[in-house]
N, C-alpha and C. Protein backbone atom coordinates (compact mmCIF):
# COMPACT_ATOMS: atom_id res chain seq x y z
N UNK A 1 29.25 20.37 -4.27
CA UNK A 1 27.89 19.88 -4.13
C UNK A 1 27.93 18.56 -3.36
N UNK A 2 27.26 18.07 -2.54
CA UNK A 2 27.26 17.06 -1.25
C UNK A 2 26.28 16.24 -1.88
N UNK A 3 26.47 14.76 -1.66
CA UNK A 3 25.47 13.73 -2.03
C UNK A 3 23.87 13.90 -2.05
N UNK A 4 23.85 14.15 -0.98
CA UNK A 4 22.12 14.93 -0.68
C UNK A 4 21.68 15.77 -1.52
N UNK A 5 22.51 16.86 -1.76
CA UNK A 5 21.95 17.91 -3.00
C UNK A 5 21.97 17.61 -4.48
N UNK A 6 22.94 16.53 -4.74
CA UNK A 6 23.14 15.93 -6.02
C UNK A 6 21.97 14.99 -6.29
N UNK A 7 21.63 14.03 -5.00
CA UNK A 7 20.48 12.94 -5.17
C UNK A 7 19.47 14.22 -5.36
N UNK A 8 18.82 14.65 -5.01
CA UNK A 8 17.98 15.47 -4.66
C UNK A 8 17.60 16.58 -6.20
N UNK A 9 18.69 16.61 -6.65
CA UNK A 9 19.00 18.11 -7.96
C UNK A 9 18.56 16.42 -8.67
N UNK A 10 18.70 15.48 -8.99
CA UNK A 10 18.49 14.23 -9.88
C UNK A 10 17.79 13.23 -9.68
N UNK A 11 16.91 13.72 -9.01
CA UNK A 11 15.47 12.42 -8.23
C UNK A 11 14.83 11.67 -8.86
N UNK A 12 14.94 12.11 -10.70
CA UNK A 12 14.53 11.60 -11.63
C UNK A 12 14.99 10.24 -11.38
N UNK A 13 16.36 10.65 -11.86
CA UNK A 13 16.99 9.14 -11.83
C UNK A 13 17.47 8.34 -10.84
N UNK A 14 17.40 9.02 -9.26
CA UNK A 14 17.43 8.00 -8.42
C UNK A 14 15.97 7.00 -8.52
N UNK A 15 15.06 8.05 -8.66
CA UNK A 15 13.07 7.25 -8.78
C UNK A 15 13.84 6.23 -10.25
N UNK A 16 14.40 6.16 -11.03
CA UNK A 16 14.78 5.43 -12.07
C UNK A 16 15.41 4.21 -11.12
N UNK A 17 16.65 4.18 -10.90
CA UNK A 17 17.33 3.64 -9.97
C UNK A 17 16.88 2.22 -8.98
N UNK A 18 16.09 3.02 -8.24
CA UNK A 18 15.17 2.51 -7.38
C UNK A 18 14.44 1.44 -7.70
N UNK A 19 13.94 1.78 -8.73
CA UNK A 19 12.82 0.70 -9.64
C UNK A 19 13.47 -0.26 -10.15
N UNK A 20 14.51 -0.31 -11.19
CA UNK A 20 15.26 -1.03 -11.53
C UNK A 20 15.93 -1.49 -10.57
N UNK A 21 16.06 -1.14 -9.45
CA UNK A 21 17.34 -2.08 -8.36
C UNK A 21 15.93 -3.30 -8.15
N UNK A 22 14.46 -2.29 -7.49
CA UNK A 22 13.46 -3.37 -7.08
C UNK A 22 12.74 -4.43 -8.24
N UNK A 23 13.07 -4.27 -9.54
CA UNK A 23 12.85 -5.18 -10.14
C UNK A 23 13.86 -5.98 -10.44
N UNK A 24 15.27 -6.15 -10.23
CA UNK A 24 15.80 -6.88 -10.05
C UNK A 24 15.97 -7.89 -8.97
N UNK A 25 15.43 -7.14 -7.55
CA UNK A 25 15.34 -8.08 -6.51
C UNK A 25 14.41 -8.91 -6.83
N UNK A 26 12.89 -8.47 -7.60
CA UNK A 26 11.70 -9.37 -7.37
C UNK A 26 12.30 -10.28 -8.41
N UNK A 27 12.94 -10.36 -9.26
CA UNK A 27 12.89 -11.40 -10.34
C UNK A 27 14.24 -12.97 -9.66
N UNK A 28 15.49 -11.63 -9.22
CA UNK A 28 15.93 -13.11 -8.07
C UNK A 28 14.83 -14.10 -7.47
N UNK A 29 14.28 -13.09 -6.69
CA UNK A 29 13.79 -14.01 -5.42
C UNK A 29 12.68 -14.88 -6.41
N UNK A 30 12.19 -14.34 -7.42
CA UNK A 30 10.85 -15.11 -7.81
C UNK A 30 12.20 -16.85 -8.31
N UNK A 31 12.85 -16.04 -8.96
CA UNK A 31 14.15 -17.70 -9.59
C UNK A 31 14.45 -18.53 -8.38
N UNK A 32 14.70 -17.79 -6.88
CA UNK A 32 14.79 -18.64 -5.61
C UNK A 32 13.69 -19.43 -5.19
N UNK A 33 12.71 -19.10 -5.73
CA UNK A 33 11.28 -19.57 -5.39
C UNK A 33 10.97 -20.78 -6.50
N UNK A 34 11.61 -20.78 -7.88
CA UNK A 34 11.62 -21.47 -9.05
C UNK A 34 12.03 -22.55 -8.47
N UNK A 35 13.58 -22.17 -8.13
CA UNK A 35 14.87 -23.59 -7.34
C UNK A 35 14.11 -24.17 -6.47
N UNK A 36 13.45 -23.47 -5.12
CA UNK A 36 13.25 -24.22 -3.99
C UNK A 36 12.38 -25.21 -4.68
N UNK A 37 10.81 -24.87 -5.33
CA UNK A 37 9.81 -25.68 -6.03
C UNK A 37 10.82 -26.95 -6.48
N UNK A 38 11.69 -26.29 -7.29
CA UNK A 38 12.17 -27.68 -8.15
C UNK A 38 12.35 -28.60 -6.87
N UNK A 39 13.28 -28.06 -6.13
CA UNK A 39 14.42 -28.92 -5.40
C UNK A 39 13.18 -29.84 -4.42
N UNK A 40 11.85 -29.24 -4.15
CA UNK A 40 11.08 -30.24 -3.84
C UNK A 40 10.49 -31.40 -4.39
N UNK A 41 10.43 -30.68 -5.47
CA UNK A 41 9.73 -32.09 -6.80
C UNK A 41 10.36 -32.93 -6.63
N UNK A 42 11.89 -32.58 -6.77
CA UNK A 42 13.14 -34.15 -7.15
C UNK A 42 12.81 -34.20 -5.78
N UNK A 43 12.94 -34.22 -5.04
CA UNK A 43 12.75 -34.62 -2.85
C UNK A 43 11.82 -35.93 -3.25
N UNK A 44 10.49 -35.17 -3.72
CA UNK A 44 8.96 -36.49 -3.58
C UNK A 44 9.25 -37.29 -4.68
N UNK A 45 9.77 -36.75 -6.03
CA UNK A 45 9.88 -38.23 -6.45
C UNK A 45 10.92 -38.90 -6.07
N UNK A 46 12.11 -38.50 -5.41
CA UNK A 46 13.08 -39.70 -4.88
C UNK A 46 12.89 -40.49 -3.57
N UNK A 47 11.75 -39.87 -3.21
CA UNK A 47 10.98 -40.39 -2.10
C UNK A 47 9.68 -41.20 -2.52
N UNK A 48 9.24 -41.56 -3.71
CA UNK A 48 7.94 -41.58 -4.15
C UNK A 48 9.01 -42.96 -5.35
N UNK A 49 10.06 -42.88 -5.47
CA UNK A 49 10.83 -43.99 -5.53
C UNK A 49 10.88 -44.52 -4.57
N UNK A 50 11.99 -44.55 -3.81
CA UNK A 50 12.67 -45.70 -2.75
C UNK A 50 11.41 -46.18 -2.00
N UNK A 51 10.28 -45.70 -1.95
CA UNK A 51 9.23 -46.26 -1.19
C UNK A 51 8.68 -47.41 -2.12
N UNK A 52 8.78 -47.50 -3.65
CA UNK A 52 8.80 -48.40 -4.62
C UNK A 52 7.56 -48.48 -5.30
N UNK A 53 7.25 -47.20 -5.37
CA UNK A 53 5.94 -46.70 -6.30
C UNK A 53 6.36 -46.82 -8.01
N UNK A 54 5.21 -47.12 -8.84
CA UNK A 54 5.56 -47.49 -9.95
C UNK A 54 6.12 -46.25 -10.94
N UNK A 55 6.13 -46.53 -12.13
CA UNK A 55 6.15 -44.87 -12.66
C UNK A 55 4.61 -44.31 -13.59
N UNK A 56 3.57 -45.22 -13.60
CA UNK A 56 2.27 -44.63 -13.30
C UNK A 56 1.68 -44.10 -11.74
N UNK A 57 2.34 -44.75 -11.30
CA UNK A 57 1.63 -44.11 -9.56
C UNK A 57 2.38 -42.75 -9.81
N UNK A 58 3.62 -42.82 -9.48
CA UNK A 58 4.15 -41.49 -9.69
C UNK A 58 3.66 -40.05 -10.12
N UNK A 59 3.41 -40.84 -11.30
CA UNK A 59 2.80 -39.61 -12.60
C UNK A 59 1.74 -39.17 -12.14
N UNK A 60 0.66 -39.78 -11.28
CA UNK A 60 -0.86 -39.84 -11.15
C UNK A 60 -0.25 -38.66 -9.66
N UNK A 61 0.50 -39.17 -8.89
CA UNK A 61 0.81 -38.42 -7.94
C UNK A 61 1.38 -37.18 -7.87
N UNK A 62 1.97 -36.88 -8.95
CA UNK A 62 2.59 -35.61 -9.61
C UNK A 62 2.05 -34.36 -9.91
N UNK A 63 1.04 -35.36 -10.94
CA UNK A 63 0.01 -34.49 -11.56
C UNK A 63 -1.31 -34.15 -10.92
N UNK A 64 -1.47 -34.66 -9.35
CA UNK A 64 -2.27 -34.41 -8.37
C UNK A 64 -1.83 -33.17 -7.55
N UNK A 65 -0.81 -33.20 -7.19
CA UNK A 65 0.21 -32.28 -6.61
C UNK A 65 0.33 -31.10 -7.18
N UNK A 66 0.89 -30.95 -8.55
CA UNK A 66 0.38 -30.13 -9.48
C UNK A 66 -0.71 -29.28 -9.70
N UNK A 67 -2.07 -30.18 -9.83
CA UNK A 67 -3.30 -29.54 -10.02
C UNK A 67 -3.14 -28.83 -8.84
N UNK A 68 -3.26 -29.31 -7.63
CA UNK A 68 -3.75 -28.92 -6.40
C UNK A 68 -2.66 -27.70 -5.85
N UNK A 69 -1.76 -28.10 -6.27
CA UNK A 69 -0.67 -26.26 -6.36
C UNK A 69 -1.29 -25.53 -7.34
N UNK A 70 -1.69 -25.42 -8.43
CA UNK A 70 -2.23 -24.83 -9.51
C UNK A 70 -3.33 -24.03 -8.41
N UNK A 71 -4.12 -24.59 -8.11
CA UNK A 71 -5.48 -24.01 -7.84
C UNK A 71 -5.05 -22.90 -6.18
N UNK A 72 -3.99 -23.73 -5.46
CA UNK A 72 -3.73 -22.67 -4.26
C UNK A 72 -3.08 -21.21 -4.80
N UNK A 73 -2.47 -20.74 -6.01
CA UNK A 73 -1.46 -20.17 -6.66
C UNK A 73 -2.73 -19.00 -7.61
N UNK A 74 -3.78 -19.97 -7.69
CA UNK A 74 -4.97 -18.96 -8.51
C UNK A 74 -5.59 -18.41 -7.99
């Protein structure tokens, strides 16, 4: 029996397969998407430091940033 006729005689579980391979890709990439976010946050506040902003400016600036991602994301 040749690959083709085996996938084919068991489509069940390649259609099984399939799904589970593509929900494993979406949940990587969504965690790559987690990292990049982070890795920007620490960027602006170490930039939102050395520029010598307080740590109320900060916060106020954070949580502006925040909202305003919140609402592009809804």
């Amino acid at each position: 029996m040749s690959l083709v006729q085996m996938l084919l005689h068991n489509w069940v579980a390649v259609l099984v397969l399939l799904v589970v391979v593509a929900g494993v890709i979406t949940e990587i990439a969504k965690q790559i998407r987690k990292y990049g976010c982070y890795q920007q946050e620490i960027s602006l506040k170490r930039d939102l430091v050395e520029r010598g902003l307080s740590v109320d400016e900060i916060e106020r600036v954070i949580a502006a940033k925040s909202s305003t991602t919140s609402k592009d994301t809804a």
